[in-house]
C-alpha atoms as a PDB file:
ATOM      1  CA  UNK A   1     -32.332  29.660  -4.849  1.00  0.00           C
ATOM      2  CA  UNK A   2     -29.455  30.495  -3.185  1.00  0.00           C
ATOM      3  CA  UNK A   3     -29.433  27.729  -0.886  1.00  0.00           C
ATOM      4  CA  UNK A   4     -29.727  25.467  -3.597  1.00  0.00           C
ATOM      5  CA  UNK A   5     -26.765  27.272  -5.147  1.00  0.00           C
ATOM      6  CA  UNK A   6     -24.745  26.578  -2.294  1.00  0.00           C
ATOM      7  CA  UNK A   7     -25.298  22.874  -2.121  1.00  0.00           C
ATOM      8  CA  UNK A   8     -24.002  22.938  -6.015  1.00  0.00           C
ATOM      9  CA  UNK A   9     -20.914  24.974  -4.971  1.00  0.00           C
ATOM     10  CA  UNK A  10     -20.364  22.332  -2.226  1.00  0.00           C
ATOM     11  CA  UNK A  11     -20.192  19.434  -4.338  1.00  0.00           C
ATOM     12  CA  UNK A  12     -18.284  20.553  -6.864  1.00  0.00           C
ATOM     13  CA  UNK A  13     -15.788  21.348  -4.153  1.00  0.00           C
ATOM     14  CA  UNK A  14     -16.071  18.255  -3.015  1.00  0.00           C
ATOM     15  CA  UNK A  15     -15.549  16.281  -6.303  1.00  0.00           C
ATOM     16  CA  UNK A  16     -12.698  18.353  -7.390  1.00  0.00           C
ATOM     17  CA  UNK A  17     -10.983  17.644  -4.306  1.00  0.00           C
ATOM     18  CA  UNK A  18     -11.689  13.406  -5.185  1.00  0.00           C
ATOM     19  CA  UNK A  19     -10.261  13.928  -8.709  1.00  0.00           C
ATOM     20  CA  UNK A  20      -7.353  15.161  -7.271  1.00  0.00           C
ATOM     21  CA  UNK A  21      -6.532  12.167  -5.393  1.00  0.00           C
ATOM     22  CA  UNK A  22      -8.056   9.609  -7.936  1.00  0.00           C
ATOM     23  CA  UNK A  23      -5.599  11.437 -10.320  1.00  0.00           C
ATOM     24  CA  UNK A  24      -2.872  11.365  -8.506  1.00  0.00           C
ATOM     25  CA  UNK A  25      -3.725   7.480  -7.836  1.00  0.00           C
ATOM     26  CA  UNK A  26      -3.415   6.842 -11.334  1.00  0.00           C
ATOM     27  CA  UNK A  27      -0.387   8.734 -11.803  1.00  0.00           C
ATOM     28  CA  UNK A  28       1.869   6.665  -9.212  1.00  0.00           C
ATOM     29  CA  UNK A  29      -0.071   3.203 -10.368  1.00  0.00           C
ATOM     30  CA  UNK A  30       1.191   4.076 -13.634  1.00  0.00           C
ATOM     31  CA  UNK A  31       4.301   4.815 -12.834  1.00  0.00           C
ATOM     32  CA  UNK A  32       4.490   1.215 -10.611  1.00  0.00           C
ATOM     33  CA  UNK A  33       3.489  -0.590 -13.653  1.00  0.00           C
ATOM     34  CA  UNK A  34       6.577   0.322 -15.537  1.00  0.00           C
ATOM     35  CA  UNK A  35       8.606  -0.842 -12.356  1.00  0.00           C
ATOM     36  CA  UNK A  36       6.235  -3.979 -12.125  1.00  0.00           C
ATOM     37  CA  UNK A  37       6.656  -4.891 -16.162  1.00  0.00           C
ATOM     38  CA  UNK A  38      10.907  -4.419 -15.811  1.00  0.00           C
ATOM     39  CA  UNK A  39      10.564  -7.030 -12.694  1.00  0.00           C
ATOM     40  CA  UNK A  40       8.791  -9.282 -14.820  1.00  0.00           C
ATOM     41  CA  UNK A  41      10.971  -9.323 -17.581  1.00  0.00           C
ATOM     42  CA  UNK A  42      13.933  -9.522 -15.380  1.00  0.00           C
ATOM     43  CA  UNK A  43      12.420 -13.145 -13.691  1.00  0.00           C
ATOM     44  CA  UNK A  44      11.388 -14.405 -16.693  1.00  0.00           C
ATOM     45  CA  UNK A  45      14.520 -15.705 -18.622  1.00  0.00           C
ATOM     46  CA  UNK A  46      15.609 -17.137 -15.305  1.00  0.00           C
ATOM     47  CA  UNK A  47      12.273 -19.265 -14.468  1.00  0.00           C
ATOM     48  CA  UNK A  48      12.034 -20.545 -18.140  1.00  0.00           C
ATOM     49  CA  UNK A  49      15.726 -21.589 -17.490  1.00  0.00           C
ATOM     50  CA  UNK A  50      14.995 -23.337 -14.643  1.00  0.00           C
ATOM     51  CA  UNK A  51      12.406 -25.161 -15.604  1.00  0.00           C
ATOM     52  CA  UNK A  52      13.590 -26.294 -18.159  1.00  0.00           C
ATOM     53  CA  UNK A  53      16.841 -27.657 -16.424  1.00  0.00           C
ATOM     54  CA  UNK A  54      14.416 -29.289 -13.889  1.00  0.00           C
ATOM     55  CA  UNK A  55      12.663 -30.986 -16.742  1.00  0.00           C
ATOM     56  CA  UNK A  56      15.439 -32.379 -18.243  1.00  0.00           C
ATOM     57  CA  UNK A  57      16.861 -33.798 -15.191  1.00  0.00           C
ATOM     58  CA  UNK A  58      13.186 -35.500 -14.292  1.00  0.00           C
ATOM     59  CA  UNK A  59      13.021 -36.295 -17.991  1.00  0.00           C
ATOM     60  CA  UNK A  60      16.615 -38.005 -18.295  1.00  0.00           C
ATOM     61  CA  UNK A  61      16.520 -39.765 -15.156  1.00  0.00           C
ATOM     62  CA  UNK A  62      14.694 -42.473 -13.725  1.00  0.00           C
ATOM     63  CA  UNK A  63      14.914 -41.735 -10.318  1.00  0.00           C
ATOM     64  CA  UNK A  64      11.574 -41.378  -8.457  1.00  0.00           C
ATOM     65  CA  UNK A  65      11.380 -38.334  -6.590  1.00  0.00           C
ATOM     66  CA  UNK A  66       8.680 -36.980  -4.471  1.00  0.00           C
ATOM     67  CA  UNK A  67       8.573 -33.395  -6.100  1.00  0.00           C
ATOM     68  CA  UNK A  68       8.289 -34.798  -9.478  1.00  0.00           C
ATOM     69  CA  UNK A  69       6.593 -38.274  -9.274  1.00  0.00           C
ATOM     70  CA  UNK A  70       2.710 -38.408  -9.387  1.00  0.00           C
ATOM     71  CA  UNK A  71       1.171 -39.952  -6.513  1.00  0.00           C
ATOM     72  CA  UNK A  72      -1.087 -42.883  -7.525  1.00  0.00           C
ATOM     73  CA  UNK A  73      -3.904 -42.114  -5.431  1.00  0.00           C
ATOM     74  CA  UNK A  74      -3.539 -37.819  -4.735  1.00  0.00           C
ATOM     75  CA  UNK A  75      -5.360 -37.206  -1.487  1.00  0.00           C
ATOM     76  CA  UNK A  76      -4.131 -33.431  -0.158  1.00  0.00           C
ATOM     77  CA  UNK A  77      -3.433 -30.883  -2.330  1.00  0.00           C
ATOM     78  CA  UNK A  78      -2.676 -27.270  -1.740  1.00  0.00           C
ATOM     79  CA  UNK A  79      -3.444 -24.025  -3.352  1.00  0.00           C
ATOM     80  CA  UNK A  80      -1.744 -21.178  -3.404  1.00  0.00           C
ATOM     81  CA  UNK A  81      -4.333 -17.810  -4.135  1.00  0.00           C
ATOM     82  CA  UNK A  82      -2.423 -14.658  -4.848  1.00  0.00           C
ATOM     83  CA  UNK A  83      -4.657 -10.863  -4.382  1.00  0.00           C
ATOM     84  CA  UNK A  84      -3.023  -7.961  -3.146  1.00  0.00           C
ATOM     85  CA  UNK A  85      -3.109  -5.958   0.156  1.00  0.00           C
ATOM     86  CA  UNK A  86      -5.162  -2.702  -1.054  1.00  0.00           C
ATOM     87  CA  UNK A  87      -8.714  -2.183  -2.658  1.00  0.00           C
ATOM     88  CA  UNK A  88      -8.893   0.337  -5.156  1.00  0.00           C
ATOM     89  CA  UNK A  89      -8.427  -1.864  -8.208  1.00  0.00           C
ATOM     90  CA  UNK A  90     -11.751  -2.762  -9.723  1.00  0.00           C
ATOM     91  CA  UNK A  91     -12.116  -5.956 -10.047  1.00  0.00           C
ATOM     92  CA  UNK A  92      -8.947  -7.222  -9.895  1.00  0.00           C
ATOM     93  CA  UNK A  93      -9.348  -9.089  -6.262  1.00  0.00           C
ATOM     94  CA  UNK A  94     -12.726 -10.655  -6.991  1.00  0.00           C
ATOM     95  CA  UNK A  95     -11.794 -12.055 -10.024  1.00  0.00           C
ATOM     96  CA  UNK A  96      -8.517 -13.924  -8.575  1.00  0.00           C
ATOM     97  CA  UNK A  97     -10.793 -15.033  -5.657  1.00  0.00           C
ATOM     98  CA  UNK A  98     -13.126 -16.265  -8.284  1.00  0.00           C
ATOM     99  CA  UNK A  99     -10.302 -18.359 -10.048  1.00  0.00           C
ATOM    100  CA  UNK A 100      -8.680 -19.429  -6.622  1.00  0.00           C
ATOM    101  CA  UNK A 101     -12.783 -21.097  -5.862  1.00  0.00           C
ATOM    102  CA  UNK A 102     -13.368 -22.520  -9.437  1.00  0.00           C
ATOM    103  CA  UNK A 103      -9.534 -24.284  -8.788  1.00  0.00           C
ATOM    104  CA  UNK A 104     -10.889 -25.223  -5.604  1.00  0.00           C
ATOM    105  CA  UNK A 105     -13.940 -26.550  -6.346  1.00  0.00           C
ATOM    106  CA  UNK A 106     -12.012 -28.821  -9.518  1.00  0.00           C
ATOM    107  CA  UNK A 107     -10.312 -30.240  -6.906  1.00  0.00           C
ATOM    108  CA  UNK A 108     -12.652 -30.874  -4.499  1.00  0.00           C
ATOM    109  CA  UNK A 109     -15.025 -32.477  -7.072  1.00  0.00           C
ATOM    110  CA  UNK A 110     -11.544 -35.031  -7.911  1.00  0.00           C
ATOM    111  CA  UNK A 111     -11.575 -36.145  -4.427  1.00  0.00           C
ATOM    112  CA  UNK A 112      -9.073 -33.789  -3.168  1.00  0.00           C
ATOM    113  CA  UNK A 113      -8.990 -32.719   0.659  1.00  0.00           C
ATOM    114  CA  UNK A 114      -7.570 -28.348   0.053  1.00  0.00           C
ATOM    115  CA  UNK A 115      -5.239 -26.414   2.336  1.00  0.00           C
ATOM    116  CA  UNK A 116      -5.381 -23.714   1.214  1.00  0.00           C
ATOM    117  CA  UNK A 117      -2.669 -20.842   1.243  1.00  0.00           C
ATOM    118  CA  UNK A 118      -2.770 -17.075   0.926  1.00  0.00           C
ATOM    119  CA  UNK A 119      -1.096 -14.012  -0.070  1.00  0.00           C
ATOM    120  CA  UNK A 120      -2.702 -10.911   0.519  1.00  0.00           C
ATOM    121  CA  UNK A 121      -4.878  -8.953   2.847  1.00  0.00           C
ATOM    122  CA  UNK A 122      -7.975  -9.128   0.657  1.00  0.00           C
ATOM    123  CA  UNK A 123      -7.563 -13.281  -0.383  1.00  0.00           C
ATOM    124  CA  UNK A 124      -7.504 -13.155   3.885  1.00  0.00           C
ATOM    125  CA  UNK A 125      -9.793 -11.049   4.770  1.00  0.00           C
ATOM    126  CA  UNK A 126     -12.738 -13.292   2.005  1.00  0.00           C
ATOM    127  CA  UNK A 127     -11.761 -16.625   4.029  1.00  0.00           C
ATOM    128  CA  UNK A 128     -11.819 -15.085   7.315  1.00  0.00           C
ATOM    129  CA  UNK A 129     -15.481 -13.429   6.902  1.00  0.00           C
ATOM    130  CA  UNK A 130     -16.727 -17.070   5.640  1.00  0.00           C
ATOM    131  CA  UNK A 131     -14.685 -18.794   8.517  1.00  0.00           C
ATOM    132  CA  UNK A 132     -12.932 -20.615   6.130  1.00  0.00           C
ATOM    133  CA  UNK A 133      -9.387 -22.439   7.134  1.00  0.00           C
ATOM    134  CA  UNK A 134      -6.311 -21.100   5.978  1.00  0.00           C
ATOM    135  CA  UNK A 135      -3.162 -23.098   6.564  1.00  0.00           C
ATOM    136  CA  UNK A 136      -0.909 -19.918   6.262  1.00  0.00           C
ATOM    137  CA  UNK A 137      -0.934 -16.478   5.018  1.00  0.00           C
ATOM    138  CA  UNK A 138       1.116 -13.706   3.786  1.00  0.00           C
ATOM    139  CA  UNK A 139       0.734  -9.968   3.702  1.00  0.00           C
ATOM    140  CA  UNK A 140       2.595  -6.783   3.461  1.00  0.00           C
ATOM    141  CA  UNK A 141       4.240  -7.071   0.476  1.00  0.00           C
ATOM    142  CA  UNK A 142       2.268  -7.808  -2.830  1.00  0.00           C
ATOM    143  CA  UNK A 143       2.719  -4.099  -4.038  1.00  0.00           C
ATOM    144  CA  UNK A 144       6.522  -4.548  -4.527  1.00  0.00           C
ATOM    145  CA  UNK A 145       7.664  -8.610  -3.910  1.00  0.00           C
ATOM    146  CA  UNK A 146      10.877  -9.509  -3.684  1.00  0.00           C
ATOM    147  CA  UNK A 147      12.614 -12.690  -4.568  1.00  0.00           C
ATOM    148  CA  UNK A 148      13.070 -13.376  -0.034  1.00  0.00           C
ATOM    149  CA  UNK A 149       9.136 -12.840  -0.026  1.00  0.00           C
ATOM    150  CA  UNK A 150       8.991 -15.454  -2.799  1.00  0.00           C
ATOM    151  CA  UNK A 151      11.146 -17.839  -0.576  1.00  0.00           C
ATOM    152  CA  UNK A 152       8.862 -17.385   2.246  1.00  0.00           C
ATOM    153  CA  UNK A 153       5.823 -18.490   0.830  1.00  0.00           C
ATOM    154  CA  UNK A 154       8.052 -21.417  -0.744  1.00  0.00           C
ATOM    155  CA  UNK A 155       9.194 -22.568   2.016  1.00  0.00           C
ATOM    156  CA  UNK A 156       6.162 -24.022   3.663  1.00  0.00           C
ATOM    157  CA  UNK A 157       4.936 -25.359   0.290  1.00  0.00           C
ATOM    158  CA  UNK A 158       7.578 -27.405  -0.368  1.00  0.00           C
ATOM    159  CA  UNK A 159       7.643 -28.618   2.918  1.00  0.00           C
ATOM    160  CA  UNK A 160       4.000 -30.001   2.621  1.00  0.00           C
ATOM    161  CA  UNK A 161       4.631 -31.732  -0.460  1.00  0.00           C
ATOM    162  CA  UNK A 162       8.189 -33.634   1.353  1.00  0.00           C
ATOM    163  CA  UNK A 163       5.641 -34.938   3.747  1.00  0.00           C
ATOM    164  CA  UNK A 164       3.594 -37.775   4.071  1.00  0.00           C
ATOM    165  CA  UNK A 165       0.138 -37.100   3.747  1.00  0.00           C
ATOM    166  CA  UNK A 166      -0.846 -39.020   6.593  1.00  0.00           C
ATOM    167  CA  UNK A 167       1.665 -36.411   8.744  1.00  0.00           C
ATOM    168  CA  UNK A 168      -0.495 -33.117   7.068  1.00  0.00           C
ATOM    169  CA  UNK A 169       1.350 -32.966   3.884  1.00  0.00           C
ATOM    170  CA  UNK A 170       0.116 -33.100   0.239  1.00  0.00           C
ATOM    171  CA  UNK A 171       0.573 -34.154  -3.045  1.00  0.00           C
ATOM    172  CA  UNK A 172       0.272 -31.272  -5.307  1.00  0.00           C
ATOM    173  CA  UNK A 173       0.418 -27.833  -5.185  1.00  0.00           C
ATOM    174  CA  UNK A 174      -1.623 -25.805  -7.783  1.00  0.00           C
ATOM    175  CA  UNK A 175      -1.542 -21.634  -7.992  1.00  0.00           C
ATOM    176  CA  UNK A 176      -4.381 -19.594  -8.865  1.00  0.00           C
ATOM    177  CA  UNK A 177      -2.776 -15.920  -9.271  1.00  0.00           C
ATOM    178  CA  UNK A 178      -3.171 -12.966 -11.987  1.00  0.00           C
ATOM    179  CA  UNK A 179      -1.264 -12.716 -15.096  1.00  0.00           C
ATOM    180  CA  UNK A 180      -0.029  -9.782 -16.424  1.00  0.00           C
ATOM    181  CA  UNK A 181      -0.835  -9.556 -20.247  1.00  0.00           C
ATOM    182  CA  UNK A 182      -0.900  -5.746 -21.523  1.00  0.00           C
ATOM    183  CA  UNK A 183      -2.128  -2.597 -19.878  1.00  0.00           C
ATOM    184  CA  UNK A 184      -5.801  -3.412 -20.640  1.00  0.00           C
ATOM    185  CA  UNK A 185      -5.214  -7.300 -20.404  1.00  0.00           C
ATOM    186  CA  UNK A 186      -4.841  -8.961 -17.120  1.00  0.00           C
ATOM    187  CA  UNK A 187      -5.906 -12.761 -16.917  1.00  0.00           C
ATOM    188  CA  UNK A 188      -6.622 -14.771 -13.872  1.00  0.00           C
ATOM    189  CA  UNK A 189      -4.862 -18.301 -14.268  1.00  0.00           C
ATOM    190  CA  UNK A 190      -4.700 -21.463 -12.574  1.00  0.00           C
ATOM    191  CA  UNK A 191      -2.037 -23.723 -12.600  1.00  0.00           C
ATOM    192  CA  UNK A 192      -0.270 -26.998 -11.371  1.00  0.00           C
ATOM    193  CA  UNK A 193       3.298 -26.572  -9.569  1.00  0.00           C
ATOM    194  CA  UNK A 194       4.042 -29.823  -8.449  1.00  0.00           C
ATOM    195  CA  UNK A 195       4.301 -32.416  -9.076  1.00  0.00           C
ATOM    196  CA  UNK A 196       6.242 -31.327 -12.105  1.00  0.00           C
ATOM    197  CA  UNK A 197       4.408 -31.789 -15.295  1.00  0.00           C
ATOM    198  CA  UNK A 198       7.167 -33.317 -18.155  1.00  0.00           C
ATOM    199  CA  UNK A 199       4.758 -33.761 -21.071  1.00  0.00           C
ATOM    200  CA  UNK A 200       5.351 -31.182 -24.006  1.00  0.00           C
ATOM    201  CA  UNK A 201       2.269 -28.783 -24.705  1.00  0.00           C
ATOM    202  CA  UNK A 202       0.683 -28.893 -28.434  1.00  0.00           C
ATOM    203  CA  UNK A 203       2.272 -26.141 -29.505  1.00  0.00           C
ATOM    204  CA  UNK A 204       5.821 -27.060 -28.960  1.00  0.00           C
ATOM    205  CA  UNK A 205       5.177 -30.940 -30.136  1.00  0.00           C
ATOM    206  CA  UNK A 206       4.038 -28.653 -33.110  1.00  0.00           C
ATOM    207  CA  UNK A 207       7.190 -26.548 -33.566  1.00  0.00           C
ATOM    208  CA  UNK A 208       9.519 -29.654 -32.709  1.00  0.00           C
ATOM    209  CA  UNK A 209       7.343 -31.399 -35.443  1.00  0.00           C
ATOM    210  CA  UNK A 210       8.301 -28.690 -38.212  1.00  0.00           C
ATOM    211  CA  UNK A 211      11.609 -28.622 -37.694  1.00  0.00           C
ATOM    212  CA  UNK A 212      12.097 -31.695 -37.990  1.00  0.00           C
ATOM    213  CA  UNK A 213      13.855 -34.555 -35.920  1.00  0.00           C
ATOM    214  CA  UNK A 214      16.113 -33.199 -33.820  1.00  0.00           C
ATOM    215  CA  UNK A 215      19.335 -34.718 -31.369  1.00  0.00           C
ATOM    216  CA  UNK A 216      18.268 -35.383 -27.971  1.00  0.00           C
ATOM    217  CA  UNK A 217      20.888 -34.246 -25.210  1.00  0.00           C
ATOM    218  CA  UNK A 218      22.247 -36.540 -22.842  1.00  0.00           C
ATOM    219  CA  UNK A 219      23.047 -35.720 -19.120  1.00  0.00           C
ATOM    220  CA  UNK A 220      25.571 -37.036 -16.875  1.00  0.00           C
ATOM    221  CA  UNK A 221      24.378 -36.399 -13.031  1.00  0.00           C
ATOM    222  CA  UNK A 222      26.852 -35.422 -10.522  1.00  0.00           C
ATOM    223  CA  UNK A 223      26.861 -36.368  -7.617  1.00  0.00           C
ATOM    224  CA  UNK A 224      23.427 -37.879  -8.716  1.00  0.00           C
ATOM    225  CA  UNK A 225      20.197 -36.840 -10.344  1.00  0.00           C
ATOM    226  CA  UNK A 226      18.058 -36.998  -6.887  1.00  0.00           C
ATOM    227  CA  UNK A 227      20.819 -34.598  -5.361  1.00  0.00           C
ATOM    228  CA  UNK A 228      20.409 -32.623  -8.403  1.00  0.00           C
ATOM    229  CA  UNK A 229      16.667 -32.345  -8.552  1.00  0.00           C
ATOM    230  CA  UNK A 230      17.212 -31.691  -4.370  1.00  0.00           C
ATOM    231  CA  UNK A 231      18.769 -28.624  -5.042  1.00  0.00           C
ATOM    232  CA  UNK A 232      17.199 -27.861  -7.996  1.00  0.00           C
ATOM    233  CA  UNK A 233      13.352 -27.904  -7.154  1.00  0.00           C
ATOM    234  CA  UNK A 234      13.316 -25.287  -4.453  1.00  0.00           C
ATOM    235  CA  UNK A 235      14.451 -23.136  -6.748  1.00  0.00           C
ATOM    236  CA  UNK A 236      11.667 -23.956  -9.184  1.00  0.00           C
ATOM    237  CA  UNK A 237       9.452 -23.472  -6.784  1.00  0.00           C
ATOM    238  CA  UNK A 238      10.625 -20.379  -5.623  1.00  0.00           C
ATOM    239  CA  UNK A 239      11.317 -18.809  -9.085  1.00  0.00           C
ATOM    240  CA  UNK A 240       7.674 -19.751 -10.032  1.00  0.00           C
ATOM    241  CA  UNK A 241       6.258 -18.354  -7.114  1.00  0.00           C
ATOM    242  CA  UNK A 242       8.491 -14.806  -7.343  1.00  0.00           C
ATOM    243  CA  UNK A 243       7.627 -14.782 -10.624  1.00  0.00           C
ATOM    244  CA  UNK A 244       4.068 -15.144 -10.127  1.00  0.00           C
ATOM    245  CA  UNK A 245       3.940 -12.474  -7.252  1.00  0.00           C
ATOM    246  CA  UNK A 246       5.310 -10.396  -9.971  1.00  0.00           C
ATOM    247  CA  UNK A 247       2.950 -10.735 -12.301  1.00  0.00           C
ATOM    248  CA  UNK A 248       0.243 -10.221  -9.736  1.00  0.00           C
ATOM    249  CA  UNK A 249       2.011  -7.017  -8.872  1.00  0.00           C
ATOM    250  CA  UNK A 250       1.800  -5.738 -11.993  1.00  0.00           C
ATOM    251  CA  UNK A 251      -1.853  -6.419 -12.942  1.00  0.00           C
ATOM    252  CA  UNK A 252      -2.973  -5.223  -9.903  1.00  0.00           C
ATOM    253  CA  UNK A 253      -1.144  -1.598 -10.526  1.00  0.00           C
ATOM    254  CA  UNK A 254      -2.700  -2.033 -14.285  1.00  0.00           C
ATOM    255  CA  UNK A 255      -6.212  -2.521 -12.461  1.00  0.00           C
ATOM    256  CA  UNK A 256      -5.332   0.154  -9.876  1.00  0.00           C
ATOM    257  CA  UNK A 257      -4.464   2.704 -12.902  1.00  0.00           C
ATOM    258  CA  UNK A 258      -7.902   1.569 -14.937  1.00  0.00           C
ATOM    259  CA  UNK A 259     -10.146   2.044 -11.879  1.00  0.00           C
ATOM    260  CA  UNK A 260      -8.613   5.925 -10.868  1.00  0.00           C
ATOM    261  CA  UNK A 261      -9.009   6.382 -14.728  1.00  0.00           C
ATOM    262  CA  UNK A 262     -12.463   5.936 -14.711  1.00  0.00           C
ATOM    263  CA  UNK A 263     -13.120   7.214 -11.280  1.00  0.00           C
ATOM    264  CA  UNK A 264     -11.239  10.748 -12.698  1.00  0.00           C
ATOM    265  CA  UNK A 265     -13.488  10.583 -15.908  1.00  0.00           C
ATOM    266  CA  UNK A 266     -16.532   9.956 -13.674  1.00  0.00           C
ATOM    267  CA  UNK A 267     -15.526  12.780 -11.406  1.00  0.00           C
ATOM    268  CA  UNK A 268     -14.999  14.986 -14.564  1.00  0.00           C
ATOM    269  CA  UNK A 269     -18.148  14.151 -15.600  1.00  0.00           C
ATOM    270  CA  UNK A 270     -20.164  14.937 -12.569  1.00  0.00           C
ATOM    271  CA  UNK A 271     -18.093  18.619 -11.999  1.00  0.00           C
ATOM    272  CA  UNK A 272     -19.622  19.320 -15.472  1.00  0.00           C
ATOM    273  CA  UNK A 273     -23.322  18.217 -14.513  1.00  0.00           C
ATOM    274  CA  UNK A 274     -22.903  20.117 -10.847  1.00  0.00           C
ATOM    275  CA  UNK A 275     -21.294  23.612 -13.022  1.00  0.00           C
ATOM    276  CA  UNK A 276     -24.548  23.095 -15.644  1.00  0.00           C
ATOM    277  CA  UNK A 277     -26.786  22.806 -12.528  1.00  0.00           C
ATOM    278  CA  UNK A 278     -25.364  25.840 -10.545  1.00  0.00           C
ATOM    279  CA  UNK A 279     -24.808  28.117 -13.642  1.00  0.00           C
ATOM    280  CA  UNK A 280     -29.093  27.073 -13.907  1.00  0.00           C
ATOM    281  CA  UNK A 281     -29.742  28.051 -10.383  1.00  0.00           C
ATOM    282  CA  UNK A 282     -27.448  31.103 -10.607  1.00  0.00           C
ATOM    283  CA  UNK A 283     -29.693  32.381 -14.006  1.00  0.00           C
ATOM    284  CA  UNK A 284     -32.886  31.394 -11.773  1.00  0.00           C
ATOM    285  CA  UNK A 285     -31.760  32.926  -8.941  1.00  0.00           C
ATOM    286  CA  UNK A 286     -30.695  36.412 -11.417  1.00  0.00           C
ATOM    287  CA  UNK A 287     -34.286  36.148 -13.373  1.00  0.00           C
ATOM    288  CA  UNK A 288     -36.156  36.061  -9.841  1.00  0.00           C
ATOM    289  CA  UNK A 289     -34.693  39.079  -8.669  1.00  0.00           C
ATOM    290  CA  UNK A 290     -35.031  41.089 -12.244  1.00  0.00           C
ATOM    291  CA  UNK A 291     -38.495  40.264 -12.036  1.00  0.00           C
ATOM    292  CA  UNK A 292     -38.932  41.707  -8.366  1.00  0.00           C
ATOM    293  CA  UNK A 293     -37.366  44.656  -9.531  1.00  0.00           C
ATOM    294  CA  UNK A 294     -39.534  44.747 -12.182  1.00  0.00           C
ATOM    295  CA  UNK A 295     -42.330  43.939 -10.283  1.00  0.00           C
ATOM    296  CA  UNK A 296     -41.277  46.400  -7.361  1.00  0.00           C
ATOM    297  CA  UNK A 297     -41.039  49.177 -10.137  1.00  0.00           C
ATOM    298  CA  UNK A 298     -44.213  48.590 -11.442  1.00  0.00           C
ATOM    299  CA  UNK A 299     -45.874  48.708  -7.818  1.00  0.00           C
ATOM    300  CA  UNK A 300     -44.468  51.772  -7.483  1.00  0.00           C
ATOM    301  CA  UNK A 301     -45.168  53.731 -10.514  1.00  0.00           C
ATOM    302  CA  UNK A 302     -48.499  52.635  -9.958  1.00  0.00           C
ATOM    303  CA  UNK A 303     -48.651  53.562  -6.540  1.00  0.00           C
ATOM    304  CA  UNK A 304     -47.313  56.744  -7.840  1.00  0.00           C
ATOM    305  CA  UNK A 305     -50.286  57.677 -10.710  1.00  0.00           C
ATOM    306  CA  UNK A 306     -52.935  56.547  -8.053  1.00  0.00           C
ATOM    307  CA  UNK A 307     -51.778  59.557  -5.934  1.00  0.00           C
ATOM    308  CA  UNK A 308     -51.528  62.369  -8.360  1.00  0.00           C
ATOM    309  CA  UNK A 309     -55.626  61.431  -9.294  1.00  0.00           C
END
């Protein structure tokens, strides 16, 4: 019994001591969400902005350029899969794998040849263990990205899509990333970059719709809308990316804080079962020696009345 009593006494030690650090884990993922959710808001005003100005400049011009003009027979595309550096997060990383394949495998099925581009220890360390290419990676930095981390994984995007497919470029570049939605919400999405849809989604044709016919702007380019759009789509790009980082920053701290939730509860749980289960062996181990007492007592009273016959 008292061996037994030991082992419980152990493990309790043991799980108290995980709490501890699963609690603490949720403490500072908590407090990185907050961070994470201010970033977001802060890029967010700023990449509407600029997409918008890119879209009016495509829309109001009829210059053909290669960022924004659809190829008529799409051969290379790339995709850009966002995870995060660090486990501990449920299943945050397997589900933005999961939506980087399914975005993949659309592609694939259209024809598409994939290079395929990474950000994030885990998203490199899945592709690596299948020996799957990867045309460039990223780590370090998806805890806390910065706008210059954004511009680095940019940068050889846009580069891809300037070139010629027959020299290793592409001719779209799609993003498959996590989006940050509430505390308990995080969604994985995928999503086209380039070449730069113009059309108007349902629900603003909608709201246009109900308010009625409205002026259309017009723009004057200067020097000229393909210098514009020049200086104008890395920027997109780059926003859009940062942006996205951001959001994957965010749901993976949301994840982070779930998963040490429920690993605290679980420990919680199992210091209760392990205190039930020694406070048992402790009574068994207490009603064992009463009853040798007992039993020794009786022995010897007995032992006692046999000698005085």
């Amino acid at each position: 019994m008292g061996a037994q009593l030991r082992v419980y006494k152990r493990r309790i030690k043991s799980v108290t001591a995980t709490k501890k650090i699963t609690r603490a884990m949720e403490m500072i993922a908590a407090s990185r969400i907050v961070k994470a959710q201010r970033k977001v808001a802060a890029s967010k005003p700023y990449a509407d902005e600029l997409t918008a100005a890119v879209t009016a400049v495509a829309a109001s011009s009829d210059v053909k350029h290669p960022l924004t003009t659809e190829a008529e027979r799409p051969r290379r595309a790339a995709v850009l899969l966002i995870t995060s550096d660090r486990g501990l997060a449920g299943g945050y990383n397997s589900s933005a794998i999961k939506a980087g394949e399914h975005l993949t495998s659309e592609l694939v099925a259209q024809g598409l040849e994939i290079d395929t581009y990474i950000v994030g220890r885990k998203g490199v360390s899945y592709y690596a263990f299948r020996e799957r290419e990867i045309s460039q990676s990223w780590t370090g930095f998806t805890d806390s990205p910065s706008y210059a981390d954004a511009k680095a994984v940019a940068a050889p995007l846009i580069e891809a899509m300037e070139r010629d497919t027959d020299e290793g470029g592409v001719d779209e570049i799609h993003i498959a990333y996590t989006e940050f939605e509430s505390m308990m919400t995080q969604t994985p999405v995928e999503r086209r970059l380039l070449p730069l849809t113009l059309e108007k989604s349902a629900e603003e044709s909608a709201e246009v719709f109900a308010k009625g016919p409205e002026v259309q702007a017009l723009y004057d380019f200067e020097p000229s809308a393909e210098e514009v759009l020049d200086a104008l789509l890395p920027r997109y790009v780059e926003s859009r990316i940062y942006n996205a980082l951001l959001q994957a920053a965010a749901s993976k701290h949301a994840a982070t804080r779930r998963a040490m939730k429920s690993a605290t509860d679980n420990a919680e749980d199992l210091i209760r079962s392990f205190t039930r289960l020694a406070n048992a062996a402790r009574q068994a181990e207490i009603t064992q020696e009463i009853t040798e007492i007992v039993g020794g007592a009786s022995a010897l009273a007995d032992a006692t009345a046999g000698s005085e016959r």
